[in-house]
N, C-alpha and C. Protein backbone atom coordinates (compact mmCIF):
# COMPACT_ATOMS: atom_id res chain seq x y z
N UNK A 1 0.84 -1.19 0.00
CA UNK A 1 0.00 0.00 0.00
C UNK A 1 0.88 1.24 0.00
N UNK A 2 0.86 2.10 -0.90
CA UNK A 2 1.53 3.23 -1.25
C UNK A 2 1.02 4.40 0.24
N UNK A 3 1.96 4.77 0.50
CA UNK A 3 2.32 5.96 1.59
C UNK A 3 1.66 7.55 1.08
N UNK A 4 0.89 7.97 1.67
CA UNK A 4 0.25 8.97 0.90
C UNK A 4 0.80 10.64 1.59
N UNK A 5 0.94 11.66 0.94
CA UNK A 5 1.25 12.63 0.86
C UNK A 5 0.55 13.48 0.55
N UNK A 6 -0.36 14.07 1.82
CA UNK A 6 -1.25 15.19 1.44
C UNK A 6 -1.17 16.29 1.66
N UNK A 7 -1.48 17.49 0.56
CA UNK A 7 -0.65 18.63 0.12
C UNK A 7 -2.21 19.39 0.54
N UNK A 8 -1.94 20.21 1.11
CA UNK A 8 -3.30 21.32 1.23
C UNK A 8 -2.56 22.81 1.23
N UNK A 9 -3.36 23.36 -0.16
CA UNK A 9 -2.65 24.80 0.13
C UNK A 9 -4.00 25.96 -0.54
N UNK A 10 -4.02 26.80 -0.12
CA UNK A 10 -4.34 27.83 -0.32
C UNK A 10 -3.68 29.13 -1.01
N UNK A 11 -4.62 28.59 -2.39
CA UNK A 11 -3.71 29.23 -3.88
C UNK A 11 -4.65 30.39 -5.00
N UNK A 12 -5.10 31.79 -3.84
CA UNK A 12 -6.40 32.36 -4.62
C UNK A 12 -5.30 33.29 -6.14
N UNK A 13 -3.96 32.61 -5.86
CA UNK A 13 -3.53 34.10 -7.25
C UNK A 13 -2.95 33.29 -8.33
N UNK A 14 -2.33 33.75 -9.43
CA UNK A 14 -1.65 33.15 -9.70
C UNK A 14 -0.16 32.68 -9.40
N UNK A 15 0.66 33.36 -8.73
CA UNK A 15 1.31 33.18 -8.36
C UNK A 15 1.53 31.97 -7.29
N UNK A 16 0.29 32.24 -6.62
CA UNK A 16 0.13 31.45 -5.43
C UNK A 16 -0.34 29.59 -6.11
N UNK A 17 -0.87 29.45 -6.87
CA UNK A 17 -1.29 28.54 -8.12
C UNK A 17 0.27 27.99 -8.00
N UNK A 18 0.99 28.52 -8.64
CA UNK A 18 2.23 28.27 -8.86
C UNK A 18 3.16 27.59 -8.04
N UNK A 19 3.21 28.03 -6.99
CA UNK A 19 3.80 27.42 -5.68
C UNK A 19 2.95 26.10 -5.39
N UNK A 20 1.64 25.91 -5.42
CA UNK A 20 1.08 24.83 -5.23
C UNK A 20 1.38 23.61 -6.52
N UNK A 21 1.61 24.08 -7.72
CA UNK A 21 2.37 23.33 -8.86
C UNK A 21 3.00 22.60 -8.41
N UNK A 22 4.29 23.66 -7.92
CA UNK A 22 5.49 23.36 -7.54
C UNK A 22 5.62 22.03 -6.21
N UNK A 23 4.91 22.39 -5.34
CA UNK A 23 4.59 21.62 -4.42
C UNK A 23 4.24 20.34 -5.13
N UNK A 24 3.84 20.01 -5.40
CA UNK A 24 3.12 18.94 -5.99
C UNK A 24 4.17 17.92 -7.26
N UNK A 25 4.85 19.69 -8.04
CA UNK A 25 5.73 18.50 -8.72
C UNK A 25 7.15 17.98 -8.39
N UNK A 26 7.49 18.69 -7.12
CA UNK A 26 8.26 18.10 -6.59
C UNK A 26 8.08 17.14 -5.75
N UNK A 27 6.92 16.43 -5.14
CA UNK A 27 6.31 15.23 -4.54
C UNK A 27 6.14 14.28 -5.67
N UNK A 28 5.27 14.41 -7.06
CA UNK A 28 5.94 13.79 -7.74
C UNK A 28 6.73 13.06 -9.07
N UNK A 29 7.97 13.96 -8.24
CA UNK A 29 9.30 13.42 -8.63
C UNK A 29 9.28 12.11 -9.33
N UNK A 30 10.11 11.77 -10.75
CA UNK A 30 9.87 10.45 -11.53
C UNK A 30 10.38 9.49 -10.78
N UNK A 31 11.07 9.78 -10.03
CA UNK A 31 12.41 9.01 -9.66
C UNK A 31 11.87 8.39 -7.96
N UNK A 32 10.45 9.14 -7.59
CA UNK A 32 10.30 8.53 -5.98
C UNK A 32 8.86 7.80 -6.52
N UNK A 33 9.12 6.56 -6.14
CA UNK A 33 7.86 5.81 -6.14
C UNK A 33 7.51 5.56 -5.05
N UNK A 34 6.52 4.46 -5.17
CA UNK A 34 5.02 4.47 -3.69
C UNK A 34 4.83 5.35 -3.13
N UNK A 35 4.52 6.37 -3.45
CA UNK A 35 3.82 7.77 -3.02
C UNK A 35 2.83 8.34 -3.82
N UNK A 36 1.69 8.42 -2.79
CA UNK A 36 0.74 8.57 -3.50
C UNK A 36 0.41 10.24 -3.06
N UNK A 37 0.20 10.90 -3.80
CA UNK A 37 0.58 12.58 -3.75
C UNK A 37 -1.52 12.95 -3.99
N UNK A 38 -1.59 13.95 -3.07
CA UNK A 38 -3.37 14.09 -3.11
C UNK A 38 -2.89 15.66 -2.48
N UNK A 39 -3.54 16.54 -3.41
CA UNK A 39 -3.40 17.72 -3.59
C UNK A 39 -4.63 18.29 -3.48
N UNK A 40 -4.88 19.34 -2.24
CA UNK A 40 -7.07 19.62 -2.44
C UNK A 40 -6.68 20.89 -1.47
N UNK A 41 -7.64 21.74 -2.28
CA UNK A 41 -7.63 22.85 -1.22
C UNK A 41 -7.78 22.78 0.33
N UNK A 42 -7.73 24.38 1.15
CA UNK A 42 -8.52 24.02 2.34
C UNK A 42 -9.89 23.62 2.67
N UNK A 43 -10.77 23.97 1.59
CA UNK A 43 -12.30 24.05 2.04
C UNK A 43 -12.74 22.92 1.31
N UNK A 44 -11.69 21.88 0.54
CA UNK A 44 -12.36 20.66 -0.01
C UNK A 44 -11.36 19.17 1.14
N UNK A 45 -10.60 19.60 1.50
CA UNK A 45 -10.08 19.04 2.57
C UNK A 45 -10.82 18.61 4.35
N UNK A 46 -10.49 17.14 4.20
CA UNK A 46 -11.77 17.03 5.52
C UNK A 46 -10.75 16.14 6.59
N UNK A 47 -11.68 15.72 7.82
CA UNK A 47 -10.68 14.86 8.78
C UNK A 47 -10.57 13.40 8.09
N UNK A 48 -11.03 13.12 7.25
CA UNK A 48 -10.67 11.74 6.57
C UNK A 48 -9.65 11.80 6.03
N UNK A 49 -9.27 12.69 5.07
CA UNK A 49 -7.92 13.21 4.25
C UNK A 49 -6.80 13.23 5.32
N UNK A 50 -7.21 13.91 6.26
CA UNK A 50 -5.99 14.15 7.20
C UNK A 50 -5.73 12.29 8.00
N UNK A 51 -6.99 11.73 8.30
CA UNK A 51 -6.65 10.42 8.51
C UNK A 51 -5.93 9.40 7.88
N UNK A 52 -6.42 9.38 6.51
CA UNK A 52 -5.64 8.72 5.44
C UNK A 52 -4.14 8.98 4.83
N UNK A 53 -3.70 10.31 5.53
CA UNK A 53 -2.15 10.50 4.92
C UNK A 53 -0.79 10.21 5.87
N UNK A 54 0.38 10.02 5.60
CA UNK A 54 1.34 10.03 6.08
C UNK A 54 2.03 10.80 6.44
N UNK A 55 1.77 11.83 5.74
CA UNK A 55 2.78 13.15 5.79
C UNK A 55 1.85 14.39 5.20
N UNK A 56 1.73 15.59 5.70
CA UNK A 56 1.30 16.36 5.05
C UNK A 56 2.29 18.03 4.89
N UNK A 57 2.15 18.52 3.79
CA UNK A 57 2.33 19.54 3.30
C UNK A 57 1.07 20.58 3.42
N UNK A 58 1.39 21.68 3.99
CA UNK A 58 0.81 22.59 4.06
C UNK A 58 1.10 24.30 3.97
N UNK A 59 0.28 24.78 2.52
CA UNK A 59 0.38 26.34 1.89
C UNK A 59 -0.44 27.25 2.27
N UNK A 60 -0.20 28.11 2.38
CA UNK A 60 -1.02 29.21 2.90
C UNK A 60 -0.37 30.73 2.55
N UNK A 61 -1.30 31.47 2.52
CA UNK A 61 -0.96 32.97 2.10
C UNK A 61 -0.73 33.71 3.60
N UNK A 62 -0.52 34.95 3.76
CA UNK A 62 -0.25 35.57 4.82
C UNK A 62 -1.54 36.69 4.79
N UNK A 63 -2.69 36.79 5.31
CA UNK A 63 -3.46 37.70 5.23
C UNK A 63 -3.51 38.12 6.60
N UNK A 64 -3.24 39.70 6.69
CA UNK A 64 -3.93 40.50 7.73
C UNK A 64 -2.86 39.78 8.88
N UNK A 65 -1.35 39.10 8.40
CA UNK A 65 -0.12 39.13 9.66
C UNK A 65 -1.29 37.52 10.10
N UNK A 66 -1.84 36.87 9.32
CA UNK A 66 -1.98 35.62 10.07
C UNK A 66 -2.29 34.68 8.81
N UNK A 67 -2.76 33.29 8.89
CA UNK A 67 -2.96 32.54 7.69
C UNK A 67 -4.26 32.74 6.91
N UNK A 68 -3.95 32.15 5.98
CA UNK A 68 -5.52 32.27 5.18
C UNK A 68 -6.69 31.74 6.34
N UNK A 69 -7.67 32.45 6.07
CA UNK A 69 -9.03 32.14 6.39
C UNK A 69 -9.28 30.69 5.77
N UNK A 70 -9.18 30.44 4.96
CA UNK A 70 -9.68 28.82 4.89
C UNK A 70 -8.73 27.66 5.02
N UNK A 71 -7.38 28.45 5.36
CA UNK A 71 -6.87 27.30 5.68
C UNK A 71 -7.36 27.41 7.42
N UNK A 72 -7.22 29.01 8.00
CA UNK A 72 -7.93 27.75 9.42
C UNK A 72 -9.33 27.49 9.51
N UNK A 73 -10.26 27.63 8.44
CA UNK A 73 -11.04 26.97 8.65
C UNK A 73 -10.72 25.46 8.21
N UNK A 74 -9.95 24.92 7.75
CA UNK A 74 -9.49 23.75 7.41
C UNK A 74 -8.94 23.27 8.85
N UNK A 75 -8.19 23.78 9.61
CA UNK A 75 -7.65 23.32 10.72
C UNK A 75 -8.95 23.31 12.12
N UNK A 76 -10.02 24.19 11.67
CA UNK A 76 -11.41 24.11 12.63
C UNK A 76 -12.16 23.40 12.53
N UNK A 77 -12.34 22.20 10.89
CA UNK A 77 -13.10 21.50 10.94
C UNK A 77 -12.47 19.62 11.33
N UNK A 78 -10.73 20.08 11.44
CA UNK A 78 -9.94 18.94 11.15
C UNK A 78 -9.80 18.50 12.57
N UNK A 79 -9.25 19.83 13.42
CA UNK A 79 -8.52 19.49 14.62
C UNK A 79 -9.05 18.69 15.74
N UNK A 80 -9.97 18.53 16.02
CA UNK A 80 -10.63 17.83 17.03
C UNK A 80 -10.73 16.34 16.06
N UNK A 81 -11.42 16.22 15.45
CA UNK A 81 -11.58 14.77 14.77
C UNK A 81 -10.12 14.28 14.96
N UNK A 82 -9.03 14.72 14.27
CA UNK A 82 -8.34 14.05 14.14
C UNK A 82 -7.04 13.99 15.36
N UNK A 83 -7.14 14.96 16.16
CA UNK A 83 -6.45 14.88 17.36
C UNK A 83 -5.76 13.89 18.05
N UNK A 84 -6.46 12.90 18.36
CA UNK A 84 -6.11 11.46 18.78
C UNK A 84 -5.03 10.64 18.22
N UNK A 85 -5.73 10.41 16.99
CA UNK A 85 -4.96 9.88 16.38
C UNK A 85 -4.19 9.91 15.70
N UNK A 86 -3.75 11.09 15.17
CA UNK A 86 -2.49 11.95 14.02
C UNK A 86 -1.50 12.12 14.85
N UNK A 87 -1.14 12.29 15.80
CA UNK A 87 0.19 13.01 16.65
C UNK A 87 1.14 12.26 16.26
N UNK A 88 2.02 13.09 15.76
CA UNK A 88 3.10 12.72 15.18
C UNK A 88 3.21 12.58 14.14
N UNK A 89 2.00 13.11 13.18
CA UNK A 89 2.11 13.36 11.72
C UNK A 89 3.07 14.10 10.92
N UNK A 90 3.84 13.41 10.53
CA UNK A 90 5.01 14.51 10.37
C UNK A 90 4.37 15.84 9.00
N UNK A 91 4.79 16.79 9.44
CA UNK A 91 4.44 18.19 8.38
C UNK A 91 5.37 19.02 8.14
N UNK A 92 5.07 19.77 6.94
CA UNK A 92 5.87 20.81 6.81
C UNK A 92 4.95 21.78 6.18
N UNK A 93 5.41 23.26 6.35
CA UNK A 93 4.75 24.63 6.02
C UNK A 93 5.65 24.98 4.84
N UNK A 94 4.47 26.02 3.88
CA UNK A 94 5.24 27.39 3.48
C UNK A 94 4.06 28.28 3.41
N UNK A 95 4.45 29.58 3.45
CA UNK A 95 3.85 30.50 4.09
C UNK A 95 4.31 31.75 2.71
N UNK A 96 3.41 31.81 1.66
CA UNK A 96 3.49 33.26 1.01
C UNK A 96 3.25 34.40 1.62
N UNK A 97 3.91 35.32 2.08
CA UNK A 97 4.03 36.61 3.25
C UNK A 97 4.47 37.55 2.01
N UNK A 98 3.26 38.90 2.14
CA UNK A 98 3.81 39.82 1.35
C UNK A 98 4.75 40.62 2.67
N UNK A 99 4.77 40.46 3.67
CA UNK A 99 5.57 40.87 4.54
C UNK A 99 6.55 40.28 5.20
N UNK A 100 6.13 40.22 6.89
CA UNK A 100 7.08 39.13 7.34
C UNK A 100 6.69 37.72 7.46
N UNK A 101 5.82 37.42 7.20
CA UNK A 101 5.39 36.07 7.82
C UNK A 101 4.94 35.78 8.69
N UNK A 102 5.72 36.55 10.27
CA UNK A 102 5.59 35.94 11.81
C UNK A 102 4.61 35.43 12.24
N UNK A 103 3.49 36.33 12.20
CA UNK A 103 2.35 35.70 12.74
C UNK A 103 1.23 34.73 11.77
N UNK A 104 1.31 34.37 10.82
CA UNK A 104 1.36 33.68 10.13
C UNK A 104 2.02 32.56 10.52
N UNK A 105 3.03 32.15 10.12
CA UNK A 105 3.99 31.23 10.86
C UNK A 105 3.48 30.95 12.48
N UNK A 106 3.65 31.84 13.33
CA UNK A 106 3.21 31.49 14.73
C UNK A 106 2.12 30.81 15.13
N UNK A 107 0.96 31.15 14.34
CA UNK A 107 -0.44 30.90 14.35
C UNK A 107 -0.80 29.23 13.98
N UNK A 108 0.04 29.38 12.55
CA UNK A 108 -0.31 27.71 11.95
C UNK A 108 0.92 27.30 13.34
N UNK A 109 2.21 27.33 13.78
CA UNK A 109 2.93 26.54 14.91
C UNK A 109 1.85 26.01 15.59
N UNK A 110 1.36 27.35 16.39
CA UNK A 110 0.50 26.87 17.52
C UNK A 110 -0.64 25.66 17.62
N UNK A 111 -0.99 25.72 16.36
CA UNK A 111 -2.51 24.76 16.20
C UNK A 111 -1.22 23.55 15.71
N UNK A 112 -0.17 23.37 14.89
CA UNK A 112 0.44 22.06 14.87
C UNK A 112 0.78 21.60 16.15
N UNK A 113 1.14 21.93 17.09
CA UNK A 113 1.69 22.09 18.60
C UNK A 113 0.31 21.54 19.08
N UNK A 114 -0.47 21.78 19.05
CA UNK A 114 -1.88 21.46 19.67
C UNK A 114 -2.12 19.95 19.46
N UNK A 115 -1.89 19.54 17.69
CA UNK A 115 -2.23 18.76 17.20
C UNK A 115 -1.16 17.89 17.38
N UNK A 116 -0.05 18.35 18.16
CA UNK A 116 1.12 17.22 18.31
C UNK A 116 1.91 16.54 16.76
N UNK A 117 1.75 17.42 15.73
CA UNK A 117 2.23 16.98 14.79
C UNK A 117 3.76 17.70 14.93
N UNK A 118 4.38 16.76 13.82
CA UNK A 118 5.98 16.72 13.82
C UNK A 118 6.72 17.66 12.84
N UNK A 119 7.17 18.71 13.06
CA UNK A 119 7.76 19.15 11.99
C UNK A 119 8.94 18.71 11.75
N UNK A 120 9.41 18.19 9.84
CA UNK A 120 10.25 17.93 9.78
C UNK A 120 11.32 18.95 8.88
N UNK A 121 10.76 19.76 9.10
CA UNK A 121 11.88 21.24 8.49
C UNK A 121 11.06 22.42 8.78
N UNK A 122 12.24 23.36 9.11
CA UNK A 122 11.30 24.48 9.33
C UNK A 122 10.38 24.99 8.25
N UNK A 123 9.52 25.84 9.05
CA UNK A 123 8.64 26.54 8.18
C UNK A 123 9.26 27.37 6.85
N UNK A 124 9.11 27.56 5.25
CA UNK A 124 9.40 27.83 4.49
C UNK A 124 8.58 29.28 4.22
N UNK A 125 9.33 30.61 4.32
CA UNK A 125 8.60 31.60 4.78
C UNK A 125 9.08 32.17 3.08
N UNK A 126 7.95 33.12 2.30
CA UNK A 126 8.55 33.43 1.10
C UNK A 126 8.27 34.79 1.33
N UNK A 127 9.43 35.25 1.88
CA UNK A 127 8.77 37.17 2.33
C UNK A 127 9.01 38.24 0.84
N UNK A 128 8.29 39.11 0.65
CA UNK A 128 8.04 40.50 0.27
C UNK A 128 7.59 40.15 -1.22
N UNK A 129 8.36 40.99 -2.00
CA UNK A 129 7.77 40.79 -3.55
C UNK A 129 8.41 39.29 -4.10
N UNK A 130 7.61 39.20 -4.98
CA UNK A 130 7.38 37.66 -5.78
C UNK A 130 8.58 37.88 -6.32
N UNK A 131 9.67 36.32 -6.10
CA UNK A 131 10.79 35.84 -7.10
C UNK A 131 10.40 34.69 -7.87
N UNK A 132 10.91 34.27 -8.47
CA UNK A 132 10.89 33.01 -9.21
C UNK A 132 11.67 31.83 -8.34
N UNK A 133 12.21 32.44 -7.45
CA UNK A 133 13.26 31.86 -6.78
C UNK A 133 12.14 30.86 -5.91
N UNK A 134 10.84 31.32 -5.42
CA UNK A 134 9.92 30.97 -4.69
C UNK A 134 9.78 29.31 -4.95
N UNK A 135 9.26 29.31 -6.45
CA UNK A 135 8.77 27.89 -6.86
C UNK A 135 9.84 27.23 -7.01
N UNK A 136 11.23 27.34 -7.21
CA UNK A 136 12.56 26.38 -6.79
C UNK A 136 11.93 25.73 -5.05
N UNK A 137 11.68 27.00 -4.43
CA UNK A 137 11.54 26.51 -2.98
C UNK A 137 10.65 25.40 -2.80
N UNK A 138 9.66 26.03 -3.03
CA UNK A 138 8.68 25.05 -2.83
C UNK A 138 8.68 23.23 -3.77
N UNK A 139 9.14 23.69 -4.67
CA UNK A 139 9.33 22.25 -5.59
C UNK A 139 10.14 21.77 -4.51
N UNK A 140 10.89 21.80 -4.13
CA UNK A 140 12.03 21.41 -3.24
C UNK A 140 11.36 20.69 -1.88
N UNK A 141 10.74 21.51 -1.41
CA UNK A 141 10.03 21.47 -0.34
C UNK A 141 9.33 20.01 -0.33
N UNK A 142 8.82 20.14 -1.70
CA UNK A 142 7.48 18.88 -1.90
C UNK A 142 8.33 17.52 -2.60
N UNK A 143 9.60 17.42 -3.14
CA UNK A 143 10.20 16.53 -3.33
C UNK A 143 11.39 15.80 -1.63
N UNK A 144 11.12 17.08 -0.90
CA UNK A 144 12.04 16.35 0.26
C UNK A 144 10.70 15.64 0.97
N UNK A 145 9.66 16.32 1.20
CA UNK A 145 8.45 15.31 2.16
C UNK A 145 8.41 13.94 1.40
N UNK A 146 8.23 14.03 -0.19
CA UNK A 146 7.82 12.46 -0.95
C UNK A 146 9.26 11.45 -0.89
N UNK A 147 9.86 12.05 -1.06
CA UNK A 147 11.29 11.51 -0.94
C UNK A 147 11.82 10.66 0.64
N UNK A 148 11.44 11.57 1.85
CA UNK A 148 11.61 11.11 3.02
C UNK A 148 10.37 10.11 2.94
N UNK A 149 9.09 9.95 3.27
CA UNK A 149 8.18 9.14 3.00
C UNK A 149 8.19 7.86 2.06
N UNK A 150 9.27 8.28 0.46
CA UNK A 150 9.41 6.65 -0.30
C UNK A 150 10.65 6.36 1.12
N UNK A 151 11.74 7.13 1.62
CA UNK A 151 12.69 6.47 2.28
C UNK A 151 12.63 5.51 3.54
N UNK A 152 11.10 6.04 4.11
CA UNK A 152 11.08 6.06 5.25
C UNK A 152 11.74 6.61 6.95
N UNK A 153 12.15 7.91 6.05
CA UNK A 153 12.46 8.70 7.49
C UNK A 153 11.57 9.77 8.00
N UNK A 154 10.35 10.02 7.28
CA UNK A 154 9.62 10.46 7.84
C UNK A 154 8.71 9.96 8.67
């Protein structure tokens, strides 16, 4: 049974589209097999999704110095259901910040911290105006989660 890798991001621009690409085509990578890669927004994302995966990736924009609105409504309809039994889900962030990030970043910590999930790299913060340099990141990002997961060190 293939190891699944679920990617939830919150992508209203194009740019932001892009990074979620990226995410995705760096999970998957030709070269990492048994990984099964499931890519769904926040508001089509449920506690079953979060039950069924191994590892998750998680995108989000920086609105108003905190995360998207639907990604925590994604984390309000998830967190209790899946509480119990996820701890230790290993995750990783990136965070599009037309600024700094911080509270953004702090906000999604706190509810992973709650949820006892594992981060296995820090948060990936993409501050101020848009580079291209961004979607290197993030491709990157989404080929080290699928990659640790075919290895089994996640």
């Amino acid at each position: 049974m293939p190891r699944r890798l679920l990617i939830i991001v919150h992508a209203p621009s194009p740019h932001t589209r892009a990074l979620r690409e990226a995410a995705e085509r760096g999970a998957r990578h030709p070269e990492i097999e048994g990984i099964e890669v499931v890519v769904k927004a926040p508001l089509e994302a449920s506690p079953e999704d979060v039950r069924a995966c191994d590892a998750i990736l998680l995108g989000t924009t920086e609105n108003l110095g905190y995360m998207a609105g639907l990604t925590k409504d994604f984390f309000d309809r998830c967190y209790y259901p899946v509480l119990e039994e996820k701890q230790g889900l290993p995750c990783a962030l990136y965070v599009r910040a037309g600024h700094d990030g911080t509270g953004t970043r702090r906000a999604v910590e706190s509810i992973v911290s709650g949820l006892r999930w594992r981060w296995v790299q820090e948060p990936l913060i993409l501050r101020g105006e848009w580079q291209a340099s961004f979607v290197d990141e993030v491709e990157e990002l989404g080929l080290y989660l699928a990659s640790g997961l075919e290895g089994g060190i996640l």
